[in-house]
PDB file of N, CA and C in Angstrom:
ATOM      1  N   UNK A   1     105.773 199.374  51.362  1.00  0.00           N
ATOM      2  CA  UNK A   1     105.870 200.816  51.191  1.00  0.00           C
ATOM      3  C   UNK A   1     106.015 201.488  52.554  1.00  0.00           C
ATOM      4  N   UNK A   2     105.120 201.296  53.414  1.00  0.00           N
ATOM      5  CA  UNK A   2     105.414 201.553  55.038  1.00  0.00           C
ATOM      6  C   UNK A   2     106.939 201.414  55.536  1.00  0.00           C
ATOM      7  N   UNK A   3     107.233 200.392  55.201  1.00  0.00           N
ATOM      8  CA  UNK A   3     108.587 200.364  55.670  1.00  0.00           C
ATOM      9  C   UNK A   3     109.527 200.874  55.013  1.00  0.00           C
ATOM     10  N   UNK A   4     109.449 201.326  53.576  1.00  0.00           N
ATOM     11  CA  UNK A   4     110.363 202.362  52.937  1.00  0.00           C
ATOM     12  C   UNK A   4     110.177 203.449  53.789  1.00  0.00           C
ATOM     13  N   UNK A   5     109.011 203.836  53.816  1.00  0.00           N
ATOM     14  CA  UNK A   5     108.707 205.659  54.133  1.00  0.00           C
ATOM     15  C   UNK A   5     109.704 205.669  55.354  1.00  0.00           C
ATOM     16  N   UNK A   6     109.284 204.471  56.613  1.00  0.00           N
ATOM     17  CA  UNK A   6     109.455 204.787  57.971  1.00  0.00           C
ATOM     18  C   UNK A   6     110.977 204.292  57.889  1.00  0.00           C
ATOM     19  N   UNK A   7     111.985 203.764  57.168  1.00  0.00           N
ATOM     20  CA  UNK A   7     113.233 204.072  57.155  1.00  0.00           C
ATOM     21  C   UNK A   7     113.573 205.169  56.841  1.00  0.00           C
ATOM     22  N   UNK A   8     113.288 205.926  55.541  1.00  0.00           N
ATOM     23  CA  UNK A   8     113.712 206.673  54.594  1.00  0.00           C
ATOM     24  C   UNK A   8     113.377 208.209  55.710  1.00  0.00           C
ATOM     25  N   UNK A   9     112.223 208.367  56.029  1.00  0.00           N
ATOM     26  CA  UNK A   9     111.798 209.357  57.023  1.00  0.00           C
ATOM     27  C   UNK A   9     112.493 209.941  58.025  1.00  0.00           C
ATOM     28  N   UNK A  10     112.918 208.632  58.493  1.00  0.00           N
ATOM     29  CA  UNK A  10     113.936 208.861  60.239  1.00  0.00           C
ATOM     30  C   UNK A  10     115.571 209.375  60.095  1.00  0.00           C
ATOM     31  N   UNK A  11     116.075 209.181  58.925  1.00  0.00           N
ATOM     32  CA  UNK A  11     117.662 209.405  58.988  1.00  0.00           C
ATOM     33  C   UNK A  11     117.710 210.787  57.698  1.00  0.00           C
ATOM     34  N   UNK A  12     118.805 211.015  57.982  1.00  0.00           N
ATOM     35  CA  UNK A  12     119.009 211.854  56.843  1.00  0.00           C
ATOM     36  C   UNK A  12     119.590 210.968  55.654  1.00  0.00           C
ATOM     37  N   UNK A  13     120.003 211.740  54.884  1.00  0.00           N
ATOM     38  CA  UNK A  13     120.237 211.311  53.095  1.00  0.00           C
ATOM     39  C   UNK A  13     121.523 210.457  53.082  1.00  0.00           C
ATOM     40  N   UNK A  14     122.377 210.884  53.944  1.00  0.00           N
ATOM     41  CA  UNK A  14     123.601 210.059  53.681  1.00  0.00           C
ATOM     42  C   UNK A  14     123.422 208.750  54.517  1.00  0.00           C
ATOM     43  N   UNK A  15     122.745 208.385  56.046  1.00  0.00           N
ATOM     44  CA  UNK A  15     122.205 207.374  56.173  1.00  0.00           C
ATOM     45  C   UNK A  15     121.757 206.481  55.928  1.00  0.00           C
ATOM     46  N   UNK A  16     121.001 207.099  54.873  1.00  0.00           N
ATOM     47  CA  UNK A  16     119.568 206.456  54.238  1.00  0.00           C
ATOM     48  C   UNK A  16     120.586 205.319  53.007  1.00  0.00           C
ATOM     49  N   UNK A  17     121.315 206.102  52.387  1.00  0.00           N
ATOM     50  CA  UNK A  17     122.223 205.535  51.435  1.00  0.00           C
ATOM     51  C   UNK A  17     123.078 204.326  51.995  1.00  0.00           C
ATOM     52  N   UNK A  18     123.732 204.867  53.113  1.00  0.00           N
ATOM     53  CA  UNK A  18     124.607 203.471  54.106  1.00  0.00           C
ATOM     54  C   UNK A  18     123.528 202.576  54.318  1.00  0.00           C
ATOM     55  N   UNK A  19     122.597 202.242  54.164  1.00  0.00           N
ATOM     56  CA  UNK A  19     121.254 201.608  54.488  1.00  0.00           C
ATOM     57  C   UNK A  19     121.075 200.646  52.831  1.00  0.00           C
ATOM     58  N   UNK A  20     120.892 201.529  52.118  1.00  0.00           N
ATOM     59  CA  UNK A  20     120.623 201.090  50.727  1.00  0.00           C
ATOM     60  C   UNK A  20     121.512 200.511  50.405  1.00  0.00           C
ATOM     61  N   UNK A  21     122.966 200.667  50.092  1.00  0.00           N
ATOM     62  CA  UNK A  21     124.125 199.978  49.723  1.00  0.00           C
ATOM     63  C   UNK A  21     123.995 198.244  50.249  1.00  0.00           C
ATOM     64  N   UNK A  22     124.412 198.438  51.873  1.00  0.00           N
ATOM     65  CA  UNK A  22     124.822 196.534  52.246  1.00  0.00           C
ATOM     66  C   UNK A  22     122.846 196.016  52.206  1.00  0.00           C
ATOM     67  N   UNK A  23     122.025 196.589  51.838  1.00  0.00           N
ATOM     68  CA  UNK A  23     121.208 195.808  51.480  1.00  0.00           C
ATOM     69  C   UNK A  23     120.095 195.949  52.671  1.00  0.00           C
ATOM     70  N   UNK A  24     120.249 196.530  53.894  1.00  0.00           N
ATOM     71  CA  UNK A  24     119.603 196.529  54.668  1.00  0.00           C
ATOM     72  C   UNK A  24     118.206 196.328  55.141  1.00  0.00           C
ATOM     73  N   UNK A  25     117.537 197.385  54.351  1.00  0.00           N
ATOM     74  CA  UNK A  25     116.014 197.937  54.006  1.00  0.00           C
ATOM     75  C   UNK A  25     115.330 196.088  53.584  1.00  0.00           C
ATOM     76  N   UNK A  26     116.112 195.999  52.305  1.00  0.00           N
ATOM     77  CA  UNK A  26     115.514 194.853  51.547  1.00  0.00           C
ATOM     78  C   UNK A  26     115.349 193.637  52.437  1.00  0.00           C
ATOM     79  N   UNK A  27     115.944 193.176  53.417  1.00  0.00           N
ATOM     80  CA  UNK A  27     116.197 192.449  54.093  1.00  0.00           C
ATOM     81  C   UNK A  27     115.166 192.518  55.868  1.00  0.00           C
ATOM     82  N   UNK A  28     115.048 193.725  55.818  1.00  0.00           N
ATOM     83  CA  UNK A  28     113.789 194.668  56.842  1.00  0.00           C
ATOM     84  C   UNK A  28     112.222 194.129  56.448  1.00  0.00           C
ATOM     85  N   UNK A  29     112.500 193.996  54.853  1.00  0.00           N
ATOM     86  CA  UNK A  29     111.086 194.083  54.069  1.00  0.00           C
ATOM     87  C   UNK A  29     110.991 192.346  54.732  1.00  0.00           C
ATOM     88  N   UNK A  30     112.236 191.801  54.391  1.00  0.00           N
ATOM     89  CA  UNK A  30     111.865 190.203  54.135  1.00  0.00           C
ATOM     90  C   UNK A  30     111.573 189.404  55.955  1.00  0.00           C
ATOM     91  N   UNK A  31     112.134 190.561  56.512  1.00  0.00           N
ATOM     92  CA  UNK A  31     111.539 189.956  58.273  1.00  0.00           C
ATOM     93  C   UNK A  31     110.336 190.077  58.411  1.00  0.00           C
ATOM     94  N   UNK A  32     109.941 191.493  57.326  1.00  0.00           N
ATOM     95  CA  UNK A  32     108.408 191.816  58.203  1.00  0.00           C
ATOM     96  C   UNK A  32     107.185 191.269  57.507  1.00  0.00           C
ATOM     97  N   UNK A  33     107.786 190.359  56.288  1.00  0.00           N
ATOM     98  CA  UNK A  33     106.525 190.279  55.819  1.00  0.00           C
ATOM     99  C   UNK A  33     106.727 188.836  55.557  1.00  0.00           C
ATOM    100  N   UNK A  34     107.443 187.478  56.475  1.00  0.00           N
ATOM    101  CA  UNK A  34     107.682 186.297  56.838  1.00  0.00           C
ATOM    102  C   UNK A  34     106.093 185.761  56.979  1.00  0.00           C
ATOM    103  N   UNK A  35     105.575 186.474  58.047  1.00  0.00           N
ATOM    104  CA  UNK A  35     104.239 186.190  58.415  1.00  0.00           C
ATOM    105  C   UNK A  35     103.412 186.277  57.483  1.00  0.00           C
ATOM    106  N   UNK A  36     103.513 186.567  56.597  1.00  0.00           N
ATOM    107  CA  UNK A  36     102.172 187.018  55.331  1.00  0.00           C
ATOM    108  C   UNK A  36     102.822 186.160  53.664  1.00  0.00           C
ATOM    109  N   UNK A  37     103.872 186.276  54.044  1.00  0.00           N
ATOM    110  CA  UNK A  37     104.237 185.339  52.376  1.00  0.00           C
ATOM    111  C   UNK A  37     105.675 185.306  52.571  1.00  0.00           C
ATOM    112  N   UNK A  38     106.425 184.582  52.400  1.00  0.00           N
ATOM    113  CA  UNK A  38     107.918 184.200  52.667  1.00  0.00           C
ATOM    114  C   UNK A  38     108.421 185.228  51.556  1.00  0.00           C
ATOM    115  N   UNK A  39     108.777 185.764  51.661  1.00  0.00           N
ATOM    116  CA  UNK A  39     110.108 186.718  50.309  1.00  0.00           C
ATOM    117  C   UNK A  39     111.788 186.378  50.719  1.00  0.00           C
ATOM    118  N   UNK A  40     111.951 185.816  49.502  1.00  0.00           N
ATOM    119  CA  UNK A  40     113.523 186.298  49.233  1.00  0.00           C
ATOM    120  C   UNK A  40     114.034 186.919  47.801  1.00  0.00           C
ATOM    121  N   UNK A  41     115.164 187.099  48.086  1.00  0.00           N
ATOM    122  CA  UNK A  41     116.078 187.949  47.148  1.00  0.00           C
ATOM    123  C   UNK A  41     115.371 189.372  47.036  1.00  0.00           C
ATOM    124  N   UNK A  42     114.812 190.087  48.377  1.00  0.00           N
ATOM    125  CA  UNK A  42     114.286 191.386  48.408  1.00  0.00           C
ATOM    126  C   UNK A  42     114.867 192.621  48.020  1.00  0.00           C
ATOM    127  N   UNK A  43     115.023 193.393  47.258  1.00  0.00           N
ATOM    128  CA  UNK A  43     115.574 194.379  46.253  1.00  0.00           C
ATOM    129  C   UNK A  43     115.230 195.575  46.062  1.00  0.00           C
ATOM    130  N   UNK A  44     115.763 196.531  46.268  1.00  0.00           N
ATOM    131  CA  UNK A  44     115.545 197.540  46.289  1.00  0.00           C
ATOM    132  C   UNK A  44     116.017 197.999  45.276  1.00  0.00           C
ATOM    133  N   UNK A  45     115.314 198.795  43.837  1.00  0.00           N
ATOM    134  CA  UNK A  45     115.855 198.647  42.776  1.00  0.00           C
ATOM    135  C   UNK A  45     116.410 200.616  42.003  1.00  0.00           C
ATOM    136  N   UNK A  46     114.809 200.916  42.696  1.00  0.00           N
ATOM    137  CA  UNK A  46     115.425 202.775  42.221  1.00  0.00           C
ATOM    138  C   UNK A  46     114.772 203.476  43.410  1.00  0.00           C
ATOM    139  N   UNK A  47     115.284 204.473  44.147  1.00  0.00           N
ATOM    140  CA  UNK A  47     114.507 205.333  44.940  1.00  0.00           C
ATOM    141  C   UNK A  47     114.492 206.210  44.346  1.00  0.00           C
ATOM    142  N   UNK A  48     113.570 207.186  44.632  1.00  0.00           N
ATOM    143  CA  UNK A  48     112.787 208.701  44.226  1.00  0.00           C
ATOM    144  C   UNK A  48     113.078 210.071  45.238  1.00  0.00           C
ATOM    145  N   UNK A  49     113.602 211.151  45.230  1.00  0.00           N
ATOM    146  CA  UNK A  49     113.314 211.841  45.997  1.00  0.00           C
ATOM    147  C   UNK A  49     112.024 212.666  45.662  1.00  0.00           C
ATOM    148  N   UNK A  50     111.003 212.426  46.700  1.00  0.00           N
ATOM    149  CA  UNK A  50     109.723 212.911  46.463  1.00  0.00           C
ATOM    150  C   UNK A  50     109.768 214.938  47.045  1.00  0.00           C
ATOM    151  N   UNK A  51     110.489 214.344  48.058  1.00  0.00           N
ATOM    152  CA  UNK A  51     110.605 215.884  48.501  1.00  0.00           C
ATOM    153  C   UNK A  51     111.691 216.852  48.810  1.00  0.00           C
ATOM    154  N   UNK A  52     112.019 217.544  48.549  1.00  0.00           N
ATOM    155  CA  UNK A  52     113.710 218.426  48.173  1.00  0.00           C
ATOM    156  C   UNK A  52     113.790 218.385  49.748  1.00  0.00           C
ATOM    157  N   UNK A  53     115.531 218.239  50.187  1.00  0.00           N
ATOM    158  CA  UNK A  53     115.686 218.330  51.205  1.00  0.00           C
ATOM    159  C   UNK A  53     116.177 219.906  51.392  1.00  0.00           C
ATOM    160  N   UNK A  54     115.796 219.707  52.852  1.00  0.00           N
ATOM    161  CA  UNK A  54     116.379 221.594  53.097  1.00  0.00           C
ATOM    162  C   UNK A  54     118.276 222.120  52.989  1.00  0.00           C
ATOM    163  N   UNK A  55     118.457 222.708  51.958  1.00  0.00           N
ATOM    164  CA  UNK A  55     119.726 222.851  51.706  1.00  0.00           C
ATOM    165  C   UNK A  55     120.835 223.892  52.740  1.00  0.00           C
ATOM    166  N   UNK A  56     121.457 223.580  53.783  1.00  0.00           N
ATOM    167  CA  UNK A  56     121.889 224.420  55.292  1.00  0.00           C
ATOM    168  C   UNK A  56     123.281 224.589  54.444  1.00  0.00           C
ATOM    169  N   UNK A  57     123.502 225.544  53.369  1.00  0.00           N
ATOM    170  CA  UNK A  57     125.052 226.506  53.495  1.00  0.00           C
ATOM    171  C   UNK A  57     126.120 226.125  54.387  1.00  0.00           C
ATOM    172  N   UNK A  58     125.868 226.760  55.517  1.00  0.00           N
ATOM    173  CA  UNK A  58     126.156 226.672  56.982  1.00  0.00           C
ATOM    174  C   UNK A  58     126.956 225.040  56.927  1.00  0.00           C
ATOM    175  N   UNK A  59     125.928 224.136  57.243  1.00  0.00           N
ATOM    176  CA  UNK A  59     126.264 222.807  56.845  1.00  0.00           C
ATOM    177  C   UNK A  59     127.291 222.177  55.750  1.00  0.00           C
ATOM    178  N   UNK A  60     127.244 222.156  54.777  1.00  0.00           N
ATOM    179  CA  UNK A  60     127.543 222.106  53.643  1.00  0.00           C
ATOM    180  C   UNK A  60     129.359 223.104  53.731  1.00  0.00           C
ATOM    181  N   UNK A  61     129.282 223.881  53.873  1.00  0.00           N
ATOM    182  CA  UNK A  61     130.935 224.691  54.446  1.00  0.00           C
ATOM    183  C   UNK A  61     131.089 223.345  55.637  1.00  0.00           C
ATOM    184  N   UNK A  62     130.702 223.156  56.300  1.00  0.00           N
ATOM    185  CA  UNK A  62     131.547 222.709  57.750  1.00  0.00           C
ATOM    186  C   UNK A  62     132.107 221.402  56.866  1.00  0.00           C
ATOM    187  N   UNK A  63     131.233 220.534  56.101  1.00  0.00           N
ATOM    188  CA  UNK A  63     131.615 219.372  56.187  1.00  0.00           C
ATOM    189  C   UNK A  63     132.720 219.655  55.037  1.00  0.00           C
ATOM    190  N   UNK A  64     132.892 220.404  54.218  1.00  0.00           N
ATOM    191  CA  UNK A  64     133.782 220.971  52.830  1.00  0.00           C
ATOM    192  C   UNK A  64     134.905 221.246  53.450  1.00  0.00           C
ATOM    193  N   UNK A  65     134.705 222.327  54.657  1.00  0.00           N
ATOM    194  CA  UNK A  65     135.957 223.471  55.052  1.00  0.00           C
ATOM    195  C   UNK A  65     136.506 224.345  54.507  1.00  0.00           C
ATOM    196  N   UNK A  66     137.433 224.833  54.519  1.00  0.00           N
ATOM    197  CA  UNK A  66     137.545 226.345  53.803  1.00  0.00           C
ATOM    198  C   UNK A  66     138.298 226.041  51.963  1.00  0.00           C
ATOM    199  N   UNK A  67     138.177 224.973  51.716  1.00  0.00           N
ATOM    200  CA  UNK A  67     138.943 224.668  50.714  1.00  0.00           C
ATOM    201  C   UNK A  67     140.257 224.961  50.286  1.00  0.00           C
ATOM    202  N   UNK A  68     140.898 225.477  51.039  1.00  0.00           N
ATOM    203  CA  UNK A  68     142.382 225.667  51.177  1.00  0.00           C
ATOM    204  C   UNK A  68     143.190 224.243  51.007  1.00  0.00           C
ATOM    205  N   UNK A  69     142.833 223.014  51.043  1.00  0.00           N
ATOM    206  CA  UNK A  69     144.051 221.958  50.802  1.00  0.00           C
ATOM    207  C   UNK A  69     143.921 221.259  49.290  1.00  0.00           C
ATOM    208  N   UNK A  70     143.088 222.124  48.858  1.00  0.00           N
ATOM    209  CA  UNK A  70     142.427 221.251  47.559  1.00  0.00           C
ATOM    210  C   UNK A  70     143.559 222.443  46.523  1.00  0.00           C
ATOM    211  N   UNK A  71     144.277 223.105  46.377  1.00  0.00           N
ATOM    212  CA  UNK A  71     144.558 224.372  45.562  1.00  0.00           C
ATOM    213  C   UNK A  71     145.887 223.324  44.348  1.00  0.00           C
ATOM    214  N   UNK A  72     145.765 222.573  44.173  1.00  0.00           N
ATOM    215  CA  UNK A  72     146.624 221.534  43.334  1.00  0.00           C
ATOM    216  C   UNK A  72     147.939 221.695  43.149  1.00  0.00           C
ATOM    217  N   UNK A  73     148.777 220.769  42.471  1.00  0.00           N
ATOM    218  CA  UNK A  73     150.444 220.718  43.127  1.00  0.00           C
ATOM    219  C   UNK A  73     150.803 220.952  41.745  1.00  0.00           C
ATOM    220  N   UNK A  74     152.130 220.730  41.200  1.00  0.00           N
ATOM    221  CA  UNK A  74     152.794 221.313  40.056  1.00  0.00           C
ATOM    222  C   UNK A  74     153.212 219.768  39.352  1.00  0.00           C
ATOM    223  N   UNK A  75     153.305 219.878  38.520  1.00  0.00           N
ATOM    224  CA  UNK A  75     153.132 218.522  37.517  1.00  0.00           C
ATOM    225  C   UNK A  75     154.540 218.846  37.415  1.00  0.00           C
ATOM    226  N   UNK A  76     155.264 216.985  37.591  1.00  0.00           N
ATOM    227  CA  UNK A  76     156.047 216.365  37.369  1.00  0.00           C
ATOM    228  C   UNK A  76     156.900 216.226  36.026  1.00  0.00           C
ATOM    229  N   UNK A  77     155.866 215.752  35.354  1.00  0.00           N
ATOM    230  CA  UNK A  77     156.184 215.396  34.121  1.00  0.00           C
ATOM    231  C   UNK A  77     155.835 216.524  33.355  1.00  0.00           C
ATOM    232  N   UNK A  78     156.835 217.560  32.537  1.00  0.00           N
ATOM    233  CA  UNK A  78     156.357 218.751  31.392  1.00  0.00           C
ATOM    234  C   UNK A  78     155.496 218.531  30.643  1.00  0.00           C
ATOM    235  N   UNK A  79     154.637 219.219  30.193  1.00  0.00           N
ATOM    236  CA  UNK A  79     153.568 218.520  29.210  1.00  0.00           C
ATOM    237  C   UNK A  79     154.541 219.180  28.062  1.00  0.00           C
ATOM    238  N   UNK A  80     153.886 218.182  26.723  1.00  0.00           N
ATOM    239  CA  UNK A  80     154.940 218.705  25.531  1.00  0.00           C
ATOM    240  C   UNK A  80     153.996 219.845  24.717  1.00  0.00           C
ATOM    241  N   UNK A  81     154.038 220.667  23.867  1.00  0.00           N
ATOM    242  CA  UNK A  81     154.204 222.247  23.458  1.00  0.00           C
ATOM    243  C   UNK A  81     152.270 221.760  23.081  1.00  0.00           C
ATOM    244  N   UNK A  82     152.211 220.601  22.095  1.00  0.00           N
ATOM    245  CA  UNK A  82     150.721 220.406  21.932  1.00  0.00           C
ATOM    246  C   UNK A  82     149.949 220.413  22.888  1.00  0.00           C
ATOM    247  N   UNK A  83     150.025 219.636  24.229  1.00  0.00           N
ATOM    248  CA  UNK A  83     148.862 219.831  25.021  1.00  0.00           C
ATOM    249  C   UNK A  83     148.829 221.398  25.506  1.00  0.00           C
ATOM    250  N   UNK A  84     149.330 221.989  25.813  1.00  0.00           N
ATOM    251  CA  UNK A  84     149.458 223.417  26.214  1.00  0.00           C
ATOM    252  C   UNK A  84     148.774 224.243  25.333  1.00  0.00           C
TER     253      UNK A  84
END
């Protein structure tokens, strides 16, 4: 559990996830606890968010941008009289 918190603590959310995916954490667990009982196939199975992260607007625009390239293109193919 220590070593969840003190990963999960230090990075932000999208980190934390690049972490969880290739397996990382689970593999953290299985170095540190060699000395006390051998573990393999260490697994990390559901995380929890215990505490809401602070939501920065501000943030959230920069990484979006002004949404201007997203405004969609004109279809190729006519749709016929039913889907319309």
């Amino acid at each position: 559990v220590e070593i969840m918190t003190k990963e999960a603590g230090t990075v932000q959310l999208r980190e934390l996830v690049k972490k969880l995916i290739p397996e990382v954490i689970g593999k953290e667990i299985e170095k540190q606890t060699q000395g006390i009982f051998p573990l393999k196939d260490t697994h990390i199975r559901k995380v929890k968010i215990i505490k809401k992260p602070k939501f920065d607007i501000t943030k959230l625009m920069e990484l979006h941008g002004d949404g201007d390239g997203d405004a969609g293109v004109t279809m190729v193919v006519q749709e016929s009289e039913e889907a319309q």
